[in-house]
C-alpha atoms as a PDB file:
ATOM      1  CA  UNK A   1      -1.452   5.006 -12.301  1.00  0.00           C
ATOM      2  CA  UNK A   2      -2.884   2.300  -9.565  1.00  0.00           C
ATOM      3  CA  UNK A   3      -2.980   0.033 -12.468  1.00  0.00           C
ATOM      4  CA  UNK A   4       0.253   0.356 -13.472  1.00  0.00           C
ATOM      5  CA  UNK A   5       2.478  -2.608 -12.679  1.00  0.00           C
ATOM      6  CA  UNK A   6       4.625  -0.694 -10.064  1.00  0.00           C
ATOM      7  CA  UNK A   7       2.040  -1.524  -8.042  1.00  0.00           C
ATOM      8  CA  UNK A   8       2.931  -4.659  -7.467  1.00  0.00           C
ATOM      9  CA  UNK A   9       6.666  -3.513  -5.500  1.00  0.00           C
ATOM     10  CA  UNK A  10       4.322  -0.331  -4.261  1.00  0.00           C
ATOM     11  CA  UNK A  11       1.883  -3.025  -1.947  1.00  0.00           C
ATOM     12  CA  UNK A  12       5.124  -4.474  -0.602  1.00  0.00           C
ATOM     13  CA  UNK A  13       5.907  -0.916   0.034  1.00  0.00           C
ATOM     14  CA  UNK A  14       3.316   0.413   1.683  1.00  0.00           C
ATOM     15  CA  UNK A  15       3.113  -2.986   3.848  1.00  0.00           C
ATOM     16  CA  UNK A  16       6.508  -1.773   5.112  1.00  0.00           C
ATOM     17  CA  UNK A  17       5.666   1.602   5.615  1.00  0.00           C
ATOM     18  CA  UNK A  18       2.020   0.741   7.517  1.00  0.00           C
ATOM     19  CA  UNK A  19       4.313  -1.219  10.192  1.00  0.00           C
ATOM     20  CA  UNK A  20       5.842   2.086  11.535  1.00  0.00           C
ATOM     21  CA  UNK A  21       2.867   3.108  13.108  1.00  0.00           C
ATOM     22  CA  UNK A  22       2.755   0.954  16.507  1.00  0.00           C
ATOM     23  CA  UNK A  23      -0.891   1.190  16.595  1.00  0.00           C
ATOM     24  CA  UNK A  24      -1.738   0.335  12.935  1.00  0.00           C
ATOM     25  CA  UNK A  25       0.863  -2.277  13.574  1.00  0.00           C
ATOM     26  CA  UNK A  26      -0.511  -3.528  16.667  1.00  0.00           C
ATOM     27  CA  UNK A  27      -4.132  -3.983  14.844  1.00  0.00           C
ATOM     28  CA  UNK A  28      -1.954  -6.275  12.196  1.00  0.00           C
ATOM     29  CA  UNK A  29      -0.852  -8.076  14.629  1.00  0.00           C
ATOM     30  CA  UNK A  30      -3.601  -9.008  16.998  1.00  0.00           C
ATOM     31  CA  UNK A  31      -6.498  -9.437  14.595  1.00  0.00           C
ATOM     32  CA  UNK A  32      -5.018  -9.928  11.172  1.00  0.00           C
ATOM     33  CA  UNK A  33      -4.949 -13.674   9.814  1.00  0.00           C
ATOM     34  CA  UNK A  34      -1.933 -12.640   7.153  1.00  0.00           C
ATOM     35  CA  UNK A  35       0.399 -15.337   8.617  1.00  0.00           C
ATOM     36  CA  UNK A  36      -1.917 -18.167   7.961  1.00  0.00           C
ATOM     37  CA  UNK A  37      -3.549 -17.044   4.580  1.00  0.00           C
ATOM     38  CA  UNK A  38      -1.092 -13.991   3.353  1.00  0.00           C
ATOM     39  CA  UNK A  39      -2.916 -14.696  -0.492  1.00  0.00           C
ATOM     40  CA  UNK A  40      -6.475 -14.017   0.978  1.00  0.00           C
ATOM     41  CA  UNK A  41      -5.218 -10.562   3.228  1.00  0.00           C
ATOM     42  CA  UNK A  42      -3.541  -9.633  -0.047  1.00  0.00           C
ATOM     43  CA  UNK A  43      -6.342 -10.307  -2.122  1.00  0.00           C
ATOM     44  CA  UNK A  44      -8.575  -8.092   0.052  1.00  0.00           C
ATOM     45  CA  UNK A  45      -6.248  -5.218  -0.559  1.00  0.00           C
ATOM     46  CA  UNK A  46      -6.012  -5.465  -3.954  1.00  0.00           C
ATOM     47  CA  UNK A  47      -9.744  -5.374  -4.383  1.00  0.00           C
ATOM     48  CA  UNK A  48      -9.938  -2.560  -2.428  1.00  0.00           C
ATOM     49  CA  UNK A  49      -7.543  -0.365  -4.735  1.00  0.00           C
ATOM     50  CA  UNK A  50      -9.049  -1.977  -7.471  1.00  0.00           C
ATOM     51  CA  UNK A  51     -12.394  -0.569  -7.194  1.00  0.00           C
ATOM     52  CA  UNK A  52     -11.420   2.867  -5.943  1.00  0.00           C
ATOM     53  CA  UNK A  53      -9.446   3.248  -8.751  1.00  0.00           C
ATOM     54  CA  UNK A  54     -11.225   1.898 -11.602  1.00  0.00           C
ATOM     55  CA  UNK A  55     -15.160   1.622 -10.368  1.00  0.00           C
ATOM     56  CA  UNK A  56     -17.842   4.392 -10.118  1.00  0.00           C
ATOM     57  CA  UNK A  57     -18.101   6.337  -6.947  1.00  0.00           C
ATOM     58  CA  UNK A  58     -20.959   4.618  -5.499  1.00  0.00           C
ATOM     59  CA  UNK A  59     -18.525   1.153  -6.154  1.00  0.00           C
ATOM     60  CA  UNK A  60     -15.524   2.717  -4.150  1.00  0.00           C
ATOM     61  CA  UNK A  61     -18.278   3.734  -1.486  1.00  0.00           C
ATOM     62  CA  UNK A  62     -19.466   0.423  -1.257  1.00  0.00           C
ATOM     63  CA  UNK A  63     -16.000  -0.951  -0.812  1.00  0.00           C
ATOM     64  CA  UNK A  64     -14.617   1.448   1.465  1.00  0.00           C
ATOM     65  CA  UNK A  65     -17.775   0.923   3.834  1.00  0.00           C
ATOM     66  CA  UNK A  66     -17.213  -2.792   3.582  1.00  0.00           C
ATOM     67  CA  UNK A  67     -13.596  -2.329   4.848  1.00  0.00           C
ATOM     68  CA  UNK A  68     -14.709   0.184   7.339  1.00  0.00           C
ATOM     69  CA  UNK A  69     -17.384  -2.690   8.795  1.00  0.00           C
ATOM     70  CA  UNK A  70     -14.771  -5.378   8.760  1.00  0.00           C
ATOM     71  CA  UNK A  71     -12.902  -2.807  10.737  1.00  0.00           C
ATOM     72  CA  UNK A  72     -15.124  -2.529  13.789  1.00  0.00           C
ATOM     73  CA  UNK A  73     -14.211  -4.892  15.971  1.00  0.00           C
ATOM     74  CA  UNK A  74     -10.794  -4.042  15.338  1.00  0.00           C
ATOM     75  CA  UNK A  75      -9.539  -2.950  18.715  1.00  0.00           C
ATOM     76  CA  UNK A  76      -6.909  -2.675  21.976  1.00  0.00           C
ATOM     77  CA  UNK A  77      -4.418  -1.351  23.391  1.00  0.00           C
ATOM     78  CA  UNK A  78      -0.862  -0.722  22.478  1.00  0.00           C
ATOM     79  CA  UNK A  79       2.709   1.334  23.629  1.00  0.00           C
ATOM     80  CA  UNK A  80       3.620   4.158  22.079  1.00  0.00           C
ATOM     81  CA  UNK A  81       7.183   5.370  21.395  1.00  0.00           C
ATOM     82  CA  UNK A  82       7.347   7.319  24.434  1.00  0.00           C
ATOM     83  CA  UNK A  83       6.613   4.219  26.477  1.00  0.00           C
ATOM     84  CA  UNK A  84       2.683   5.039  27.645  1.00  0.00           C
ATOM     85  CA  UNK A  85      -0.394   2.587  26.739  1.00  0.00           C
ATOM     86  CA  UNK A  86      -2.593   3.852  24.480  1.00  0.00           C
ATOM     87  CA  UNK A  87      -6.083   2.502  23.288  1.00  0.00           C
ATOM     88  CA  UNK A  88      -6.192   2.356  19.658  1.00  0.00           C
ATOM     89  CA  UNK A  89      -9.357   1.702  17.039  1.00  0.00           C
ATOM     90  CA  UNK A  90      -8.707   0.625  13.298  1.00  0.00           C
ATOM     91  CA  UNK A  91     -11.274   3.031  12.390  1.00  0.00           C
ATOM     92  CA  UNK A  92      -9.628   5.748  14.289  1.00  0.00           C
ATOM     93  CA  UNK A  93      -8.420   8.980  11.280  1.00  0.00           C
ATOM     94  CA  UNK A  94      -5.145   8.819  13.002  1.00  0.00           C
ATOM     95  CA  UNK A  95      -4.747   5.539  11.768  1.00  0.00           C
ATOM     96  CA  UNK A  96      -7.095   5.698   8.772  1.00  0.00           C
ATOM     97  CA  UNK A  97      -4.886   8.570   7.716  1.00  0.00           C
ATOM     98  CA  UNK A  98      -1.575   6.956   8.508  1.00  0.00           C
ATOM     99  CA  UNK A  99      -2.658   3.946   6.151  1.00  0.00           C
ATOM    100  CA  UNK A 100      -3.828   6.580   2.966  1.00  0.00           C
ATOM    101  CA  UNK A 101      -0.097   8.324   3.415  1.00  0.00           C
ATOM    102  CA  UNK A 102       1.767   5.235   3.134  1.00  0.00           C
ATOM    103  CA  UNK A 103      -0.206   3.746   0.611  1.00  0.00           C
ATOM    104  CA  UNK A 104       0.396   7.510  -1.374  1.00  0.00           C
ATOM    105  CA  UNK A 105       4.052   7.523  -0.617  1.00  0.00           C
ATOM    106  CA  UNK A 106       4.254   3.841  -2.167  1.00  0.00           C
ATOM    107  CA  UNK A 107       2.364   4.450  -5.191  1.00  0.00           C
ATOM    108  CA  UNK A 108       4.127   7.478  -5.947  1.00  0.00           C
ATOM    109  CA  UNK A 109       7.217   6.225  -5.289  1.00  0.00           C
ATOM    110  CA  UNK A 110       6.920   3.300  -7.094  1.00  0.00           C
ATOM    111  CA  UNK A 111       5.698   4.738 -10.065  1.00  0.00           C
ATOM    112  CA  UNK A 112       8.307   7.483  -9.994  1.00  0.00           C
ATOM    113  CA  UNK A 113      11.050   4.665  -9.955  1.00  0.00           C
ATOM    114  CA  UNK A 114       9.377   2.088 -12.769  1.00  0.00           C
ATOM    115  CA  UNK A 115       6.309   4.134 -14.571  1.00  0.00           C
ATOM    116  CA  UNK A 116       5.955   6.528 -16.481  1.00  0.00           C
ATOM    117  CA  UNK A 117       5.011   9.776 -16.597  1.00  0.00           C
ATOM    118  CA  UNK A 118       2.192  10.758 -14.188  1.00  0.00           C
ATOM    119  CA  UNK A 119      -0.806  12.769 -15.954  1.00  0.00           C
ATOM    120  CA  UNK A 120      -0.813  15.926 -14.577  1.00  0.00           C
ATOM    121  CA  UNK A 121       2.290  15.376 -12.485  1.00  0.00           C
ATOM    122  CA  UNK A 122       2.846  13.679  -8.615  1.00  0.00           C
ATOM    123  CA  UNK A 123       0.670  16.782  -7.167  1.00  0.00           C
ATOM    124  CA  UNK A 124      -2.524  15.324  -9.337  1.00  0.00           C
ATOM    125  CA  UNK A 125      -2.227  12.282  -8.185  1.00  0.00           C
ATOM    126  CA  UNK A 126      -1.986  13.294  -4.724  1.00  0.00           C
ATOM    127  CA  UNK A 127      -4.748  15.471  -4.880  1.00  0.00           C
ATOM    128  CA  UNK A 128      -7.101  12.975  -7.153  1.00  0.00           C
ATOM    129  CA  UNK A 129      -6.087   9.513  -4.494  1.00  0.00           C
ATOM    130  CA  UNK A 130      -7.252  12.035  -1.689  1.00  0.00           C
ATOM    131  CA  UNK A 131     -10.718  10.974  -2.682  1.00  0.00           C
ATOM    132  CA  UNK A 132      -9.784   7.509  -1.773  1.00  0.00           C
ATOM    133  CA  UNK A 133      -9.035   8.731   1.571  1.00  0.00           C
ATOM    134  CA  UNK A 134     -11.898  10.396   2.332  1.00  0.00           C
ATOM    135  CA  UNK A 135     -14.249   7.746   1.385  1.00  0.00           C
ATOM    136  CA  UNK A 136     -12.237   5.868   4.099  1.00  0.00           C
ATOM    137  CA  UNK A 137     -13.109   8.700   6.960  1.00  0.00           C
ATOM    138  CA  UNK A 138      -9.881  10.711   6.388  1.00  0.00           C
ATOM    139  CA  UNK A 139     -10.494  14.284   7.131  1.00  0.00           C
ATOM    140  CA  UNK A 140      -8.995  16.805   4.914  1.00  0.00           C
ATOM    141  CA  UNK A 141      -6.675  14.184   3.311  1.00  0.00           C
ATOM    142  CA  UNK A 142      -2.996  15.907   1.754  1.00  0.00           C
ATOM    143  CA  UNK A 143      -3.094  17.088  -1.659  1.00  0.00           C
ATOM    144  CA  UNK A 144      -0.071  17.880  -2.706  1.00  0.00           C
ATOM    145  CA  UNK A 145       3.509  16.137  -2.352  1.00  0.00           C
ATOM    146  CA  UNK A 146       4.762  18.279  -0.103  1.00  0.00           C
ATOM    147  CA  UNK A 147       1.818  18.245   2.355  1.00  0.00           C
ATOM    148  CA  UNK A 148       1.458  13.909   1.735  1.00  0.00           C
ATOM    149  CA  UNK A 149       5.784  14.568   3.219  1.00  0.00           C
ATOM    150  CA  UNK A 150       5.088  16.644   6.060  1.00  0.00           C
ATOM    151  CA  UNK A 151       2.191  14.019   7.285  1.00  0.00           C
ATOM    152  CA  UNK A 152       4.471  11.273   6.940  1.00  0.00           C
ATOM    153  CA  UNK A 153       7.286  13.473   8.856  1.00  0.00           C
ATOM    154  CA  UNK A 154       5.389  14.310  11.654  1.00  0.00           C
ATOM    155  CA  UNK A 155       4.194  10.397  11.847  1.00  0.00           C
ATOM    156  CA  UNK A 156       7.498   8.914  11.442  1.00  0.00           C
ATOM    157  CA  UNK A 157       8.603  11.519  14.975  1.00  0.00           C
ATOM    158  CA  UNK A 158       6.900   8.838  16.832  1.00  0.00           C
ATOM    159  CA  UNK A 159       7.698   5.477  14.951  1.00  0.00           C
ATOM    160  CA  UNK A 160       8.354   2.694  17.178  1.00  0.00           C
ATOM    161  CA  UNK A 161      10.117  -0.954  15.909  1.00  0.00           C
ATOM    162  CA  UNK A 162       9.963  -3.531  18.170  1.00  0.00           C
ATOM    163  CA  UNK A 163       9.323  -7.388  17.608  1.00  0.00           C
ATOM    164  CA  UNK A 164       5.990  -6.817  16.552  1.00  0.00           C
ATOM    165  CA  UNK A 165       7.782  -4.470  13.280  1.00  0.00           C
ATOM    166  CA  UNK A 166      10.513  -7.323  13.640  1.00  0.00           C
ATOM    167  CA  UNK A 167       8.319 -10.812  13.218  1.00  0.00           C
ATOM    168  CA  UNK A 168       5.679  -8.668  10.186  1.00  0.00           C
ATOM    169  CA  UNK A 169       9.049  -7.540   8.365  1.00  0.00           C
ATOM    170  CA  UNK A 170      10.625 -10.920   8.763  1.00  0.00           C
ATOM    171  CA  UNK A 171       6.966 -12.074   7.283  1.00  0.00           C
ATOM    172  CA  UNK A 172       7.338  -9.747   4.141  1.00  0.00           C
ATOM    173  CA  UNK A 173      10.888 -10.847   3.454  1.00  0.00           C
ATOM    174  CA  UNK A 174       9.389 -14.906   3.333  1.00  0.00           C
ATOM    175  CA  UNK A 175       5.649 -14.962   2.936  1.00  0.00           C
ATOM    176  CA  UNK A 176       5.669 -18.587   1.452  1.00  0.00           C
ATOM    177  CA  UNK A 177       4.251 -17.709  -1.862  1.00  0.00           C
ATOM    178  CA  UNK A 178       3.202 -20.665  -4.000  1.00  0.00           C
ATOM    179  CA  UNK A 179       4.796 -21.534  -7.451  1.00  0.00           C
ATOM    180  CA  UNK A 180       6.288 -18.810  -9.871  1.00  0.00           C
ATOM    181  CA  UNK A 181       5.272 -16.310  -8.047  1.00  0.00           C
ATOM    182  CA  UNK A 182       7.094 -17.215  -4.647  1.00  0.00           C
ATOM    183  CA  UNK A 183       9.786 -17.589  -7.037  1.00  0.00           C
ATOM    184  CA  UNK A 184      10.159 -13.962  -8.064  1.00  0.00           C
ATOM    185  CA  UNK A 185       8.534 -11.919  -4.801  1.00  0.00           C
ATOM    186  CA  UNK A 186      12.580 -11.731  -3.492  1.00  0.00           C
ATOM    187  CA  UNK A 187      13.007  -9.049  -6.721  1.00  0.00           C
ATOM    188  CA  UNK A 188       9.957  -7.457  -5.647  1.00  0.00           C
ATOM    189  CA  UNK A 189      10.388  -7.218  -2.166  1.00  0.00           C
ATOM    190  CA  UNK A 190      14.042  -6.381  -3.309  1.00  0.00           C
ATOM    191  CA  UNK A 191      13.089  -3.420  -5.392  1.00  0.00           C
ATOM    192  CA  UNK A 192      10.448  -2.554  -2.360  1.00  0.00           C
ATOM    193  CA  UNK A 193      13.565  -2.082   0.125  1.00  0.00           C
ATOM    194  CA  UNK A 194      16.010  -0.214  -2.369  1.00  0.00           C
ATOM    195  CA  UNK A 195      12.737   2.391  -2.853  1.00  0.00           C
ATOM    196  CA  UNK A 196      12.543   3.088   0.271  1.00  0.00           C
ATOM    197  CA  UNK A 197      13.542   6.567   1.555  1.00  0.00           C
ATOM    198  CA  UNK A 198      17.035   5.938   3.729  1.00  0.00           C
ATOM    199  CA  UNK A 199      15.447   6.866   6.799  1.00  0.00           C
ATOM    200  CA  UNK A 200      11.923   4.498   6.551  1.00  0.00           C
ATOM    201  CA  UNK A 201      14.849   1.352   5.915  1.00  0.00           C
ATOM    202  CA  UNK A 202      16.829   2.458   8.926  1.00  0.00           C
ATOM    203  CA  UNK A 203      13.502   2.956  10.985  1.00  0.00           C
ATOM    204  CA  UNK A 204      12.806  -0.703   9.619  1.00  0.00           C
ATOM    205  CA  UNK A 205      16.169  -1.949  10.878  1.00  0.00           C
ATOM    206  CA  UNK A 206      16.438  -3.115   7.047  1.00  0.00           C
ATOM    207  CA  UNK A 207      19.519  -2.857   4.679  1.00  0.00           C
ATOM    208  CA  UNK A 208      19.615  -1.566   1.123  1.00  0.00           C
ATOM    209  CA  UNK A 209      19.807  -5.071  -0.845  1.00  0.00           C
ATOM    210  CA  UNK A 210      23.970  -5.376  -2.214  1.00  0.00           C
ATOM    211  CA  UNK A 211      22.897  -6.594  -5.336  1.00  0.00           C
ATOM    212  CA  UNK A 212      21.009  -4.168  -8.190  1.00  0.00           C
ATOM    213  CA  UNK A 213      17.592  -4.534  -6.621  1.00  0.00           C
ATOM    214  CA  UNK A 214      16.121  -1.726  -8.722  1.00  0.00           C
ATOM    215  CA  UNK A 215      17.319  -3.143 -12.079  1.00  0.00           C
ATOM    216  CA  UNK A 216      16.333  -6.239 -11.700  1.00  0.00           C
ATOM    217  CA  UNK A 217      13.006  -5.116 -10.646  1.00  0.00           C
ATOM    218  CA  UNK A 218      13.084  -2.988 -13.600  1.00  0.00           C
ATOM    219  CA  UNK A 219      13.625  -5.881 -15.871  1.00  0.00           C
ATOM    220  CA  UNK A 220      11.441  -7.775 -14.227  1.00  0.00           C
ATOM    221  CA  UNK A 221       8.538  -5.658 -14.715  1.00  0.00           C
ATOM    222  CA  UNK A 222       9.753  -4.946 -18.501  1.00  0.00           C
ATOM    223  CA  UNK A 223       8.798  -8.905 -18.942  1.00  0.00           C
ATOM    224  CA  UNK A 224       5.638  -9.169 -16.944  1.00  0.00           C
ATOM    225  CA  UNK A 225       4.236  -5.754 -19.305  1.00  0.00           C
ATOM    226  CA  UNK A 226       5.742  -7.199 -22.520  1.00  0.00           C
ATOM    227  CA  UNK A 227       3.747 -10.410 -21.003  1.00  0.00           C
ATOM    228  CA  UNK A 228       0.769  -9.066 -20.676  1.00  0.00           C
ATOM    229  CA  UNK A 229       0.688  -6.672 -23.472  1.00  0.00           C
ATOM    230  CA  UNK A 230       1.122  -3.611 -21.508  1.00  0.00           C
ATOM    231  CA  UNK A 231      -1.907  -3.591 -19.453  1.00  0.00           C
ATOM    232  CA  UNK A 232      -2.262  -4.697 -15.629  1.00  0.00           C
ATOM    233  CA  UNK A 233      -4.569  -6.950 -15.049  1.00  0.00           C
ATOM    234  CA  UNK A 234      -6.500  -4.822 -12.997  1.00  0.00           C
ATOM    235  CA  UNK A 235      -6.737  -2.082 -15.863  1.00  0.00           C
ATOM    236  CA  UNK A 236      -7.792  -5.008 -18.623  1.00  0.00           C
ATOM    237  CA  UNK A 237     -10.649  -5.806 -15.874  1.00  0.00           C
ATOM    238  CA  UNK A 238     -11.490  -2.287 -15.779  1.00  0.00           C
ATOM    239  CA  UNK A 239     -11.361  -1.579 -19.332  1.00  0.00           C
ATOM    240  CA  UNK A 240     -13.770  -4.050 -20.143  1.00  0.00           C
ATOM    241  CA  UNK A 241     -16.020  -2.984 -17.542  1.00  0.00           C
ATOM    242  CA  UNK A 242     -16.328   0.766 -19.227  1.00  0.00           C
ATOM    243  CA  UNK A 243     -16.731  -1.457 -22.430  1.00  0.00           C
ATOM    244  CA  UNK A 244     -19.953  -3.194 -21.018  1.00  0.00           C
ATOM    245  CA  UNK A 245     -21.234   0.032 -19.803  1.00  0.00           C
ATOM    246  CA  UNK A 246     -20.790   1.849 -22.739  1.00  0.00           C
ATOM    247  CA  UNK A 247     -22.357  -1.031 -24.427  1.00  0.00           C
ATOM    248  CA  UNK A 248     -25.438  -0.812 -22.313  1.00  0.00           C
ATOM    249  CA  UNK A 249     -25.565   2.884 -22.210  1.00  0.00           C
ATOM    250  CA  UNK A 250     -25.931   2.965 -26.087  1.00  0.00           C
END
């Protein structure tokens, strides 16, 4: 399902998502390079799926440790909703676990509104992107829909938007995309806002888009699969990788 092309509105997503937590947001802000080089923080993400979804488990090991080490000087303070300074770590499972749920709740989402139908049903992919998770340092990860909900529920009781939520949204909306692609992320980021659950867009301060963002994201996505012959880029890459280890194997 990760390499399905409703990934590409479920990033934007989960971008939103990740800035309701004021200390996963305040780690974006104070260490994160995404304003001057948004391609290269994007790219890094991307990889990182990537290989948990489509490599071996020592790959998604490797990768997840990588992120984990770029991680550990991530550090500082930050105030909470309730107006008291807390420390924060980007390594931290509070945060670690925060990230995992919103990237779930974007991929399911996502694929809910432009896949189709998920093997095994939202519950399997819950449970199976748990894995992901845990090779990240999340404890006990959810596994089913409604437990992935209740995380995100008890999370969102102390969301907190303030300009540092303000200036990364206002940074999603215009991330000065080059060429064609600058040219279409408004659909995407379009479709991103109209997926949204009402009550993520209100914590966001964001308003459902007047014009028929999920259509047009729909169409949009029609093209790019017709395109590109129904496979993602990241599943051709992957495809041909079990190709050249089947080839070796026999």
């Amino acid at each position: 399902m990760n390499g399905a092309l409703p990934t590409l509105v479920a990033g934007i997503r989960a971008l939103l998502l990740q800035t309701l937590h004021p200390g996963a947001m305040a780690g974006v802000h104070d260490w994160s390079r995404y304003r001057e080089d948004p391609l290269a923080r994007l790219d890094g993400t991307v990889r990182w799926v990537a290989v948990t979804t489509f490599g071996d488990r020592r790959a998604a090991a490797a990768a997840s440790a990588f992120v984990s080490r770029l991680h550990e000087h991530v550090q500082g303070t930050y105030v909470d909703a309730k107006g008291a300074e807390r420390a924060y770590a980007a390594n931290d499972e509070e945060l670690l676990r925060w990230v995992h749920d919103a990237f779930t709740e974007a991929f399911l989402g996502a694929h809910e509104l432009w896949g189709g139908p998920i093997p095994g049903g939202p519950d399997a992919y819950v449970r199976e992107w748990a894995e992901a998770g845990r090779l990240m340092g999340v404890t006990d990860p959810p596994t089913t829909v409604a437990a992935l909900r209740g995380e995100m529920t008890a999370f969102l009781a102390d969301a907190k938007r303030d300009e540092r939520v303000v200036e990364t949204v206002h940074f999603l909306r215009r991330p000065g995309l080059p060429g064609l692609t600058g040219r279409l992320y408004p659909i995407l980021f379009g479709g991103a806002v109209a997926s949204l659950e009402p009550q993520h867009r209100e914590l966001l301060g964001l308003r459902r888009p007047r014009w028929p963002a999920i259509t047009l994201t729909r169409l949009l996505l029609a093209v790019a699969r017709r395109a590109l012959g129904g496979i993602s880029p990241s599943e051709r890459n992957a495809r041909a990788r079990v190709a050249r280890l089947a080839a070796a194997g026999g």
